[in-house]
Protein backbone atom coordinates (compact mmCIF):
# COMPACT_ATOMS: atom_id res chain seq x y z
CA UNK A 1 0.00 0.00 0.00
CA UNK A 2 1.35 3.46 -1.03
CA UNK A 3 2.17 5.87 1.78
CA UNK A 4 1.16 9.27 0.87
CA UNK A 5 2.76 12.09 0.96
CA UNK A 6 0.00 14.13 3.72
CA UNK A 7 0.46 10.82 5.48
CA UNK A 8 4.11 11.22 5.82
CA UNK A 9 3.78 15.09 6.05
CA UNK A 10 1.73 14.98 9.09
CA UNK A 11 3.59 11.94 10.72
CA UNK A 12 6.93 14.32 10.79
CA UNK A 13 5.14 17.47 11.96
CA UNK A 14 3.08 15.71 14.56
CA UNK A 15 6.62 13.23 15.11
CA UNK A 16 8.90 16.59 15.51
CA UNK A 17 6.24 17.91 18.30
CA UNK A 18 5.67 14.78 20.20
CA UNK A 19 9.21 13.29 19.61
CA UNK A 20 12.18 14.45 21.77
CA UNK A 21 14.33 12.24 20.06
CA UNK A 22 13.23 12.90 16.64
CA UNK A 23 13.39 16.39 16.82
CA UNK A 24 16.67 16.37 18.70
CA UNK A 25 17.97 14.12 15.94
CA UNK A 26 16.81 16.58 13.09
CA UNK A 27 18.21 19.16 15.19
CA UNK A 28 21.60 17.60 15.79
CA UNK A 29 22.19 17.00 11.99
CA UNK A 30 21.61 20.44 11.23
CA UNK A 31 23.03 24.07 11.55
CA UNK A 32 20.64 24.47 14.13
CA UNK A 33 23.04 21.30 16.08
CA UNK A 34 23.98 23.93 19.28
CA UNK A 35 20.47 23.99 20.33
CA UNK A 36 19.26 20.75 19.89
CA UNK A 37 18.60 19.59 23.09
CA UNK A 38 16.59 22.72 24.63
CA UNK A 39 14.52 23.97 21.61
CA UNK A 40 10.89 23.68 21.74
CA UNK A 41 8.04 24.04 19.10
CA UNK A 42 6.24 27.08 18.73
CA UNK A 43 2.84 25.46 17.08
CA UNK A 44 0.41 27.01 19.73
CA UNK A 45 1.48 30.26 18.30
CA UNK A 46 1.79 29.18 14.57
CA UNK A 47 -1.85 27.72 15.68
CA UNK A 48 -2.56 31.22 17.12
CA UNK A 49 -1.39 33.15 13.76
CA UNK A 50 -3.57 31.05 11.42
CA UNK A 51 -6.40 29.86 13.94
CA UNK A 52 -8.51 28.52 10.12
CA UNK A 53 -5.88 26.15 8.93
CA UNK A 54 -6.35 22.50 9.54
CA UNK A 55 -3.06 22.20 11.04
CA UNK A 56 -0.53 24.24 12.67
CA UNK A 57 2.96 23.61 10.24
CA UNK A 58 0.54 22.91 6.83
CA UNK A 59 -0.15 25.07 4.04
CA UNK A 60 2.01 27.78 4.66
CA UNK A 61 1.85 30.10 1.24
CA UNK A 62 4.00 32.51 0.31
CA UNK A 63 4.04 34.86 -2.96
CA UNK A 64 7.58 35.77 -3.72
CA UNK A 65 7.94 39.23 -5.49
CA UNK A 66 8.46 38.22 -8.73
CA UNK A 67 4.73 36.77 -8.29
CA UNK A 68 5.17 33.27 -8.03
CA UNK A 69 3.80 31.48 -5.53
CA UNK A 70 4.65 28.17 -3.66
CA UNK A 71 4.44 26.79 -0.31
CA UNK A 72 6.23 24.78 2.74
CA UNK A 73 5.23 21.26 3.16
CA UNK A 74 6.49 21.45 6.80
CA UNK A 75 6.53 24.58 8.54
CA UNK A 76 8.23 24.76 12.02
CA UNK A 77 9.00 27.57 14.42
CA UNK A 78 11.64 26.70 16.97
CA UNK A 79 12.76 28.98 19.90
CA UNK A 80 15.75 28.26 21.96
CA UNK A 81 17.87 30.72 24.24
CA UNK A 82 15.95 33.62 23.35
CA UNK A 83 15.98 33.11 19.33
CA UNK A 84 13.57 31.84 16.92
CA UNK A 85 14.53 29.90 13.76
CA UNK A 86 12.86 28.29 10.77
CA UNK A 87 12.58 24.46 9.69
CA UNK A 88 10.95 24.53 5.90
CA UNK A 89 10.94 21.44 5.06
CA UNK A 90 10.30 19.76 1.42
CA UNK A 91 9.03 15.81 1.09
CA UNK A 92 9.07 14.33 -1.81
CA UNK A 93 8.33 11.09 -1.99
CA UNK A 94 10.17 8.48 -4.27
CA UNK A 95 7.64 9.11 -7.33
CA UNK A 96 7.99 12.71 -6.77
CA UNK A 97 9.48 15.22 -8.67
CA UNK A 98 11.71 18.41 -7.72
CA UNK A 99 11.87 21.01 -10.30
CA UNK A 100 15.24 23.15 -10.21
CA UNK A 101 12.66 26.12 -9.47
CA UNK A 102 10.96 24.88 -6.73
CA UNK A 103 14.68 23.73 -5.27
CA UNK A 104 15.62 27.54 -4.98
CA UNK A 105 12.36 29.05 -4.23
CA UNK A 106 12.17 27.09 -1.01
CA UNK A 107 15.30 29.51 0.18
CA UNK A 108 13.64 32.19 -1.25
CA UNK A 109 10.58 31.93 0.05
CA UNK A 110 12.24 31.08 3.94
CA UNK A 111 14.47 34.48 3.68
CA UNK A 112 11.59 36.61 2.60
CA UNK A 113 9.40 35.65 5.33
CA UNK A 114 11.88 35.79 7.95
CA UNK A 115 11.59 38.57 10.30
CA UNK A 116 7.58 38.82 9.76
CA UNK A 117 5.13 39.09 12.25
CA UNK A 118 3.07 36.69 10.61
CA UNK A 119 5.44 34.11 10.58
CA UNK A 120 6.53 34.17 14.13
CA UNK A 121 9.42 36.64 13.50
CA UNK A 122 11.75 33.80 13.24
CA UNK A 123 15.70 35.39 12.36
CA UNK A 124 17.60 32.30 10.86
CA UNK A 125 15.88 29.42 9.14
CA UNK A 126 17.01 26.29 7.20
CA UNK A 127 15.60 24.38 4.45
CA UNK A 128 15.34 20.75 4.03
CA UNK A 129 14.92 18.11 1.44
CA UNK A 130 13.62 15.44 2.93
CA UNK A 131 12.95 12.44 0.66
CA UNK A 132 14.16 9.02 0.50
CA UNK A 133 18.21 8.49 -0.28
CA UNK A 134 17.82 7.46 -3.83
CA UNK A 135 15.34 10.23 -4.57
CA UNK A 136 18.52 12.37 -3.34
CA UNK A 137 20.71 10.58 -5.92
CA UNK A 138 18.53 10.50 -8.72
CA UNK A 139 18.17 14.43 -8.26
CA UNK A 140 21.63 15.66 -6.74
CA UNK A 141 21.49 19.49 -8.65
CA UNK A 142 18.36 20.29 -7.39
CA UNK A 143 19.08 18.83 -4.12
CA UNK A 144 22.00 21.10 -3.46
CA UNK A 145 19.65 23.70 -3.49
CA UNK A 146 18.69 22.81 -0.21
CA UNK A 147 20.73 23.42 3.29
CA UNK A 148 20.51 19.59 3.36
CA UNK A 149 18.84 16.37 2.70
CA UNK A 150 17.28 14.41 5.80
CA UNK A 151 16.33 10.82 4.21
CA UNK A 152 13.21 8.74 4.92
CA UNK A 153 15.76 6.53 5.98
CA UNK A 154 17.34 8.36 9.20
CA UNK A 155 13.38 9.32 10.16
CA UNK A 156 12.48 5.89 9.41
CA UNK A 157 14.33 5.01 12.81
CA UNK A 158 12.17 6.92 14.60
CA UNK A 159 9.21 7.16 12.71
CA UNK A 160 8.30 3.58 10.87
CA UNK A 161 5.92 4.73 8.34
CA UNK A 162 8.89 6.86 6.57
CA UNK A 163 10.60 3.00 6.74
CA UNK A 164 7.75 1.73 4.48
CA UNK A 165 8.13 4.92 2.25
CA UNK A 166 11.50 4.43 1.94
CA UNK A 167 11.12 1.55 -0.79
């Protein structure tokens, strides 16, 4: 049975909040690594910003200047010793596909927005790939494009349904 992608969207968000060890891990492998053990999830307030949405870290939409428009998969707010910083995170399943635009608008999209009230005033952010290993392979240029890659793979440890996804 095919895992979707919501599926695996919501399993990470909803993993990342009630998770210490996941979201330590994700932490730790990051640039985000010095505050990985007292950082905490600000989704009562991204809850508070959009009270509407269906979900605290979904659906956040963002029109760049030049127009376009795209969207996080997984947006997280983090605060730790007085700082707030920015997870956006991409998943792309193994049948997905990652355009070289949609690669750089995700940084795009993460600078523009930091800093503003409406979302959470967060000052440093980074972006993430996350996708299984061979997806990362098959699509190394466009992957680059990203701070970094977390595979279904390393979640998969944590979080079995990304082990099933994985295939």
């Amino acid at each position: 049975m095919r895992i979707s992608e919501a599926e695996l969207d919501l399993s990470f968000a909803e993993g990342l909040l009630r998770s210490p060890t996941l979201l330590t891990d994700v932490l730790r492998g990051g640039r985000f690594k010095r505050f990985a053990s007292e950082a905490h999830i600000l989704a009562a307030e991204q809850s508070a910003i959009r009270p509407k949405a269906s979900h605290w870290w979904k659906h956040w939409w963002c029109r760049l200047p030049d127009g376009s428009e795209g969207e996080t998969d997984v947006f997280v707010v983090l605060e730790a010793e007085g700082e707030r910083f920015a997870l956006h995170v991409e998943n792309k399943p193994a049948d997905g596909k990652l355009l070289m635009k949609q690669a750089v608008d995700y940084r795009r999209r993460a600078a523009l927005k930091a800093n503003d009230p409406m979302w959470l005033n967060y000052t440093d952010f980074e972006t993430i790939l996350m996708c299984p290993a061979r997806f990362a392979e098959q699509h190394a240029e466009n992957a680059l494009q990203f701070d970094r890659v977390l595979s279904y793979e390393d979640v998969g440890r944590i979080l079995p349904l990304f082990a099933g996804a994985a295939l």
